[in-house]
N, C-alpha and C. Protein backbone atom coordinates (compact mmCIF):
# COMPACT_ATOMS: atom_id res chain seq x y z
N UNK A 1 14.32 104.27 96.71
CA UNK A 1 13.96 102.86 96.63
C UNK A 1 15.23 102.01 96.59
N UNK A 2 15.42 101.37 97.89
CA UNK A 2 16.35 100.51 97.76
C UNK A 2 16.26 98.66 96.30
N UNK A 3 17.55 99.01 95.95
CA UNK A 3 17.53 98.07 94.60
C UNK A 3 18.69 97.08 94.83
N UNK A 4 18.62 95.90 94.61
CA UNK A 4 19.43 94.59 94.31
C UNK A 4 20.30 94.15 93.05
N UNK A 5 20.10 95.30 92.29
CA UNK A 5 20.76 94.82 91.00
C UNK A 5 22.43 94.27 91.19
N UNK A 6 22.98 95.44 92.26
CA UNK A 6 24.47 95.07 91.93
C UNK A 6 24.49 93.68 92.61
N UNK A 7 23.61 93.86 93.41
CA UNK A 7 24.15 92.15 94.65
C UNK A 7 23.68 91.23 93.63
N UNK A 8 22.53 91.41 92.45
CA UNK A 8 22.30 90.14 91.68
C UNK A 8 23.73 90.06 90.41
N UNK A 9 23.92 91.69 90.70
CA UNK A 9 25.35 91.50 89.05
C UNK A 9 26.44 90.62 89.85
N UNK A 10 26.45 91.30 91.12
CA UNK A 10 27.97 90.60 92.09
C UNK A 10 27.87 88.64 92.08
N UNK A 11 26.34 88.41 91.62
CA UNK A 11 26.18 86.90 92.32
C UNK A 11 26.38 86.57 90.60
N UNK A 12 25.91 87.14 90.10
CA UNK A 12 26.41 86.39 88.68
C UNK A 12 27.52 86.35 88.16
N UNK A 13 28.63 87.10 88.09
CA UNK A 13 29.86 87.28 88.30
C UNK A 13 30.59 85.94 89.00
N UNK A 14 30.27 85.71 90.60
CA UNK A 14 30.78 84.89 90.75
C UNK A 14 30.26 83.57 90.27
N UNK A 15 28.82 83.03 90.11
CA UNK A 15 28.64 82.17 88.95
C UNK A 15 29.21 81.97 87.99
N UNK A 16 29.66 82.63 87.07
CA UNK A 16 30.46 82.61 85.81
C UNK A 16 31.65 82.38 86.02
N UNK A 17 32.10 82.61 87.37
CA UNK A 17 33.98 82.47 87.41
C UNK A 17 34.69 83.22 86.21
N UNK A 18 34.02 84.68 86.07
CA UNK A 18 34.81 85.75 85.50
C UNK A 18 34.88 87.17 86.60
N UNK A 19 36.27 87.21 86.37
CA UNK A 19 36.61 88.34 87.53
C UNK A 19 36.07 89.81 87.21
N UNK A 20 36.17 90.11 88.49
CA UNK A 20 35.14 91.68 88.64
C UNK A 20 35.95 92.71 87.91
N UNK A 21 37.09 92.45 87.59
CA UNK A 21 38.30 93.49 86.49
C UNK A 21 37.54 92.86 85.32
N UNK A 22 37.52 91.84 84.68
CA UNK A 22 37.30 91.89 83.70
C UNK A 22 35.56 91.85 83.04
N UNK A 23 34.61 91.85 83.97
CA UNK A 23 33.08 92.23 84.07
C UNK A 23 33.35 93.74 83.65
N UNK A 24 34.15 94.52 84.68
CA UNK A 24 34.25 96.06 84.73
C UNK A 24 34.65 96.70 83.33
N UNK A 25 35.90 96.32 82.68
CA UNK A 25 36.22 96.39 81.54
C UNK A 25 35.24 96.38 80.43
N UNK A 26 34.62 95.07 80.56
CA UNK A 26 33.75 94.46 78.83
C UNK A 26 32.22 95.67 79.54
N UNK A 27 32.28 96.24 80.36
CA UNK A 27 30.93 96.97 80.65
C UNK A 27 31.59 98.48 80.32
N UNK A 28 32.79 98.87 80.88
CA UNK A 28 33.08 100.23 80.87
C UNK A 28 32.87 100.96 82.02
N UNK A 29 33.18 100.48 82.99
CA UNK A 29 32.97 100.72 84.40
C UNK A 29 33.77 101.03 84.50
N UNK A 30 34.17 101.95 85.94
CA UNK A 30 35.04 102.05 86.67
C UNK A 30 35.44 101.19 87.84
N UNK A 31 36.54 100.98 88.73
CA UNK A 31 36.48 100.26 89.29
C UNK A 31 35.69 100.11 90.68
N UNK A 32 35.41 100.93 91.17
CA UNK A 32 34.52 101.15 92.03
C UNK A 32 32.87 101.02 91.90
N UNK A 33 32.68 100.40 90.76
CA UNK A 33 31.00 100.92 90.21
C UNK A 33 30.14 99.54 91.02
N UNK A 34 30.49 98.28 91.27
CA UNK A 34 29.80 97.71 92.03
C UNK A 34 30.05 98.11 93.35
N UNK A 35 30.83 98.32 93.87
CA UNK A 35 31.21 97.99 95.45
C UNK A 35 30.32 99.75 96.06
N UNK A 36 30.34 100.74 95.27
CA UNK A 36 30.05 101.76 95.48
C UNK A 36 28.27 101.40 95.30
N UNK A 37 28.01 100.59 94.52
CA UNK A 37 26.55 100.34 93.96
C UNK A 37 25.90 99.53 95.40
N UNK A 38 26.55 98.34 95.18
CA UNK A 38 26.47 97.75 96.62
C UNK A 38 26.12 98.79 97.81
N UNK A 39 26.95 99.23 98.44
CA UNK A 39 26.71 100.08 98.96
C UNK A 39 25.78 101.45 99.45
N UNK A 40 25.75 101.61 98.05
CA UNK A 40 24.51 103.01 98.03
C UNK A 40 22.96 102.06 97.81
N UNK A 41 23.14 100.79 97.84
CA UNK A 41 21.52 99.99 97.06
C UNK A 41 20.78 100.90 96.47
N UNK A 42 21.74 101.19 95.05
CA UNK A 42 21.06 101.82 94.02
C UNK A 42 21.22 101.16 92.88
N UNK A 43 20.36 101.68 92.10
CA UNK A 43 20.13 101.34 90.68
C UNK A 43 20.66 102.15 89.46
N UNK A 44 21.85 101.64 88.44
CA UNK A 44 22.10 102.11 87.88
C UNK A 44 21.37 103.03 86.15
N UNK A 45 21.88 103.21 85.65
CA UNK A 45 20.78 104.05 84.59
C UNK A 45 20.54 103.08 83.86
N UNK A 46 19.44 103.36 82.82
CA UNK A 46 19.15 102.28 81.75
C UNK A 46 20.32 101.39 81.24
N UNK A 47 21.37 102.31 80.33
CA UNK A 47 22.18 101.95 79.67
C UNK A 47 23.30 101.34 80.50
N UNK A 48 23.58 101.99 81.68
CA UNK A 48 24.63 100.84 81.58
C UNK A 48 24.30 99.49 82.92
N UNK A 49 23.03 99.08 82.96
CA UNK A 49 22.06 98.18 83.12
C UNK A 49 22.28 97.04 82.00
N UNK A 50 21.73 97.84 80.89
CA UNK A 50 21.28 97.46 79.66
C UNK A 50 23.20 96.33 79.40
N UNK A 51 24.32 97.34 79.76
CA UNK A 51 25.61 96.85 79.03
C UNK A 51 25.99 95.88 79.86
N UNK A 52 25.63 96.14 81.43
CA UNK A 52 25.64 95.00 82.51
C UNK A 52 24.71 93.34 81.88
N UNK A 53 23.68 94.08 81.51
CA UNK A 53 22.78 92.50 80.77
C UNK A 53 23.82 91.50 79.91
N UNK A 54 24.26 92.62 79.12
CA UNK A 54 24.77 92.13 77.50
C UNK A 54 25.59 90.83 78.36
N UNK A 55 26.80 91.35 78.86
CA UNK A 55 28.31 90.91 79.58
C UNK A 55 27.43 90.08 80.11
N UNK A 56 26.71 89.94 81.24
CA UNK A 56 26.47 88.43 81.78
C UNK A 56 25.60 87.60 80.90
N UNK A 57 25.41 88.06 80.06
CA UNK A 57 24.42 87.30 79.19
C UNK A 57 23.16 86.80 80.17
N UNK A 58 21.94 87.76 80.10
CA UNK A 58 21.23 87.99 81.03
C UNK A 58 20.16 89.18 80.82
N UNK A 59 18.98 88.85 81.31
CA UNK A 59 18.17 89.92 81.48
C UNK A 59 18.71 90.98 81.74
N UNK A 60 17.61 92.60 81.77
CA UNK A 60 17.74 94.03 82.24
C UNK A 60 17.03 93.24 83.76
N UNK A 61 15.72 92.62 83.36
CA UNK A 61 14.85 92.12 84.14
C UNK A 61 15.58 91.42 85.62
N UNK A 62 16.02 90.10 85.00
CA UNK A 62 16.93 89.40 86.15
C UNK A 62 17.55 90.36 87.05
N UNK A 63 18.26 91.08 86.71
CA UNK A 63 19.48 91.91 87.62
C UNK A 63 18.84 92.59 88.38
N UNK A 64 17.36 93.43 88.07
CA UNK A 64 16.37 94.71 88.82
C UNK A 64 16.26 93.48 89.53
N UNK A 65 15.72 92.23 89.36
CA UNK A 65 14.73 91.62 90.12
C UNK A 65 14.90 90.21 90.59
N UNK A 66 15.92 89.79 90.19
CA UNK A 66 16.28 88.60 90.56
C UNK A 66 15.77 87.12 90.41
N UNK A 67 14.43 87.67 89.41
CA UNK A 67 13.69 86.47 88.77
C UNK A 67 14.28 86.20 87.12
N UNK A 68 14.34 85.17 86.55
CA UNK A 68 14.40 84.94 85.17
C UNK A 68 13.22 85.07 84.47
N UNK A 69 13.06 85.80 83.82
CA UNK A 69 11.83 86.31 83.04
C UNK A 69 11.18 84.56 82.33
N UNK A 70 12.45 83.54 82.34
CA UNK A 70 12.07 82.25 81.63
C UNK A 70 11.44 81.39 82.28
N UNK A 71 11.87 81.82 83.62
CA UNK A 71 11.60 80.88 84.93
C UNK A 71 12.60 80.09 85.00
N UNK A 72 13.78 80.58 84.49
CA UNK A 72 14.73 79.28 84.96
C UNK A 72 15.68 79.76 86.53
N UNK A 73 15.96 78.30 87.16
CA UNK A 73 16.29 79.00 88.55
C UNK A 73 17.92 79.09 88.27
N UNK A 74 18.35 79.36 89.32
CA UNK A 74 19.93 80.19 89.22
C UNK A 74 20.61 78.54 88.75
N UNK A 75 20.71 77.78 89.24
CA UNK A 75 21.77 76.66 88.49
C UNK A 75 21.22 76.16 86.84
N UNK A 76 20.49 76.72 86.97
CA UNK A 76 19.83 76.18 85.23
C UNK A 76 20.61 77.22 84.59
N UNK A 77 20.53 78.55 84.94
CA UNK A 77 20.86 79.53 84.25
C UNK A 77 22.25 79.50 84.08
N UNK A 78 22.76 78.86 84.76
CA UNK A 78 24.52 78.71 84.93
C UNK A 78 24.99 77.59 84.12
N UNK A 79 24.18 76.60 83.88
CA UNK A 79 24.34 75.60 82.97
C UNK A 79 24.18 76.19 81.44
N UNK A 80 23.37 77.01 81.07
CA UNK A 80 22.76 77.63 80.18
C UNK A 80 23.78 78.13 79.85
N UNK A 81 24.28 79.39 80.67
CA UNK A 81 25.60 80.02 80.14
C UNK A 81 26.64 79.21 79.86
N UNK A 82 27.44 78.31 80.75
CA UNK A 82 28.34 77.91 80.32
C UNK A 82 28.37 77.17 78.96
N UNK A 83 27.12 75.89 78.68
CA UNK A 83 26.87 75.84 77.49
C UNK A 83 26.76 76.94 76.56
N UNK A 84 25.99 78.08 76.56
CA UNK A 84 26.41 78.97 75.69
C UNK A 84 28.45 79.24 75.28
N UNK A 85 29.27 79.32 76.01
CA UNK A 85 30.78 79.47 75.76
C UNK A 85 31.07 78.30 75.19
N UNK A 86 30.56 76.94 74.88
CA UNK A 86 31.17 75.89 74.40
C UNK A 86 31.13 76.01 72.64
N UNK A 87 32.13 75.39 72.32
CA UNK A 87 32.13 75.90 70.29
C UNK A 87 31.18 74.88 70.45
N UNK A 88 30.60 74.75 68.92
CA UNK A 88 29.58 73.74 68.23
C UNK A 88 29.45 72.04 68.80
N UNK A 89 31.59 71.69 68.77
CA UNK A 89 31.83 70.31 68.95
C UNK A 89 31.41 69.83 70.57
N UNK A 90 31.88 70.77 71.32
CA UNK A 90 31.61 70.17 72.88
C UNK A 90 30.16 70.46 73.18
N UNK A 91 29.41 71.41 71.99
CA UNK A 91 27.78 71.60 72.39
C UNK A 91 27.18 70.08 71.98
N UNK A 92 27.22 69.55 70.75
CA UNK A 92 26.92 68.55 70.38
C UNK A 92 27.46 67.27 71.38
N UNK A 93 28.86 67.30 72.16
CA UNK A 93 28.62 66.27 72.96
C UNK A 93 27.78 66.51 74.29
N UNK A 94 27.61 67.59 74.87
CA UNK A 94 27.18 67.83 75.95
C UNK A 94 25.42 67.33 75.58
N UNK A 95 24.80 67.75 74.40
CA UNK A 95 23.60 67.36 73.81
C UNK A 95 23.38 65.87 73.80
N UNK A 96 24.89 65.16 73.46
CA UNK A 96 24.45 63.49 73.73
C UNK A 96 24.65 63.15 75.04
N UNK A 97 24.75 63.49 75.94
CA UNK A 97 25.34 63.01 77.30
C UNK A 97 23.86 63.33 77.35
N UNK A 98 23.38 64.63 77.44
CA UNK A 98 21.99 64.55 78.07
C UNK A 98 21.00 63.89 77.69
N UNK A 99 20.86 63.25 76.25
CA UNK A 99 20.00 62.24 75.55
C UNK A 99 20.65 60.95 76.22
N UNK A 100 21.72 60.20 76.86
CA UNK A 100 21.97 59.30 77.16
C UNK A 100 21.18 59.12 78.90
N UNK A 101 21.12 59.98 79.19
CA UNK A 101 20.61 60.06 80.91
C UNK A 101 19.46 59.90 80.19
N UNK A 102 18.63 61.09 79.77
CA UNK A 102 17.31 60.68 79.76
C UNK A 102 16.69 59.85 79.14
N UNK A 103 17.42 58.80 78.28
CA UNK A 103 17.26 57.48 78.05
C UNK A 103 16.82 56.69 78.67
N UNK A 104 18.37 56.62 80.47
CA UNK A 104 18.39 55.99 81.53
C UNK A 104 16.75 56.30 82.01
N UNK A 105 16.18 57.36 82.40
CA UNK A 105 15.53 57.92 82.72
C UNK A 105 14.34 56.88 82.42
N UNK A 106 14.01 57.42 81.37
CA UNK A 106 12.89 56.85 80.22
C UNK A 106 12.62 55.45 80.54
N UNK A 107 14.15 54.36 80.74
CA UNK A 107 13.70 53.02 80.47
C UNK A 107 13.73 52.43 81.85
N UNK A 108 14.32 53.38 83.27
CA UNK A 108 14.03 53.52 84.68
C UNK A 108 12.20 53.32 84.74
N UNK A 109 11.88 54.35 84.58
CA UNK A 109 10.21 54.41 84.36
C UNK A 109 9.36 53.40 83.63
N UNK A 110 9.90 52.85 82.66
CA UNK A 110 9.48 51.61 81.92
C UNK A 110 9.02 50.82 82.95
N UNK A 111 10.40 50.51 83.14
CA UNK A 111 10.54 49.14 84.07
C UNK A 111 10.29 49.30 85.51
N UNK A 112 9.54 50.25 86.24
CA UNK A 112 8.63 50.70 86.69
C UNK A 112 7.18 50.31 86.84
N UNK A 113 6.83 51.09 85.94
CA UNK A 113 5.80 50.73 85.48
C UNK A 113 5.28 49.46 84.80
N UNK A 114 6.50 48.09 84.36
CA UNK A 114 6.23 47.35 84.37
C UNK A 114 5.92 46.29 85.54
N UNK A 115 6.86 46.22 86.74
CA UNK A 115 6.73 46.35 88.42
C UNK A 115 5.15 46.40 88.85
N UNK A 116 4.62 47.41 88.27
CA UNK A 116 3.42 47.77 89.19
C UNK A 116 1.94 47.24 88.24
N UNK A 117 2.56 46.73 86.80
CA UNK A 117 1.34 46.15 86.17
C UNK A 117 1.32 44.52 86.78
């Protein structure tokens, strides 16, 4: 049974803008373990699936299958992560930037809907 996992590990990888040496490392890979994976469109064993998840911060699920078990699509999920790497202080501003749009949002639609009464 041909499998997609490495082409979904290879696409998350480059999403993250962390290099394939240092994916390989924090998993315990060798260096050949995607490009050889790629190649054979196989599927690796549970566990080091399972250590591939951990490192991208990510489903077992996603990687077999290329869906987010959350339903979120690939740029949500990339937003997601990178917010995950931010300390507490840049989470809390990134949290008001997005309450300030959907403000905009909110009082866009108002005044809208005031238009059409």
């Amino acid at each position: 049974m041909e499998s997609a996992f490495w082409c979904n590990v290879s696409k998350m990888i480059d999403s993250m803008s962390i290099t394939r040496k240092k994916f390989l490392i924090d998993c315990g890979l060798s260096h050949s373990a995607i490009s050889t994976g790629l190649k054979r469109k196989d599927c690796p064993t549970a566990e080091v699936a399972y250590k591939c998840a951990r490192v991208l911060d990510t489903t077992v699920e996603y990687l077999l299958t290329g869906q987010d078990p959350q339903g979120l699509a690939p740029d949500e999920r990339n937003v997601l992560n990178s917010y995950r790497r931010l300390d507490d202080r840049d989470r809390q501003e990134v949290v008001g930037i997005i309450a300030v749009k959907l403000s905009r949002y909110e009082q866009s639609y108002e005044q809208g809907e005031k238009a059409l009464a």
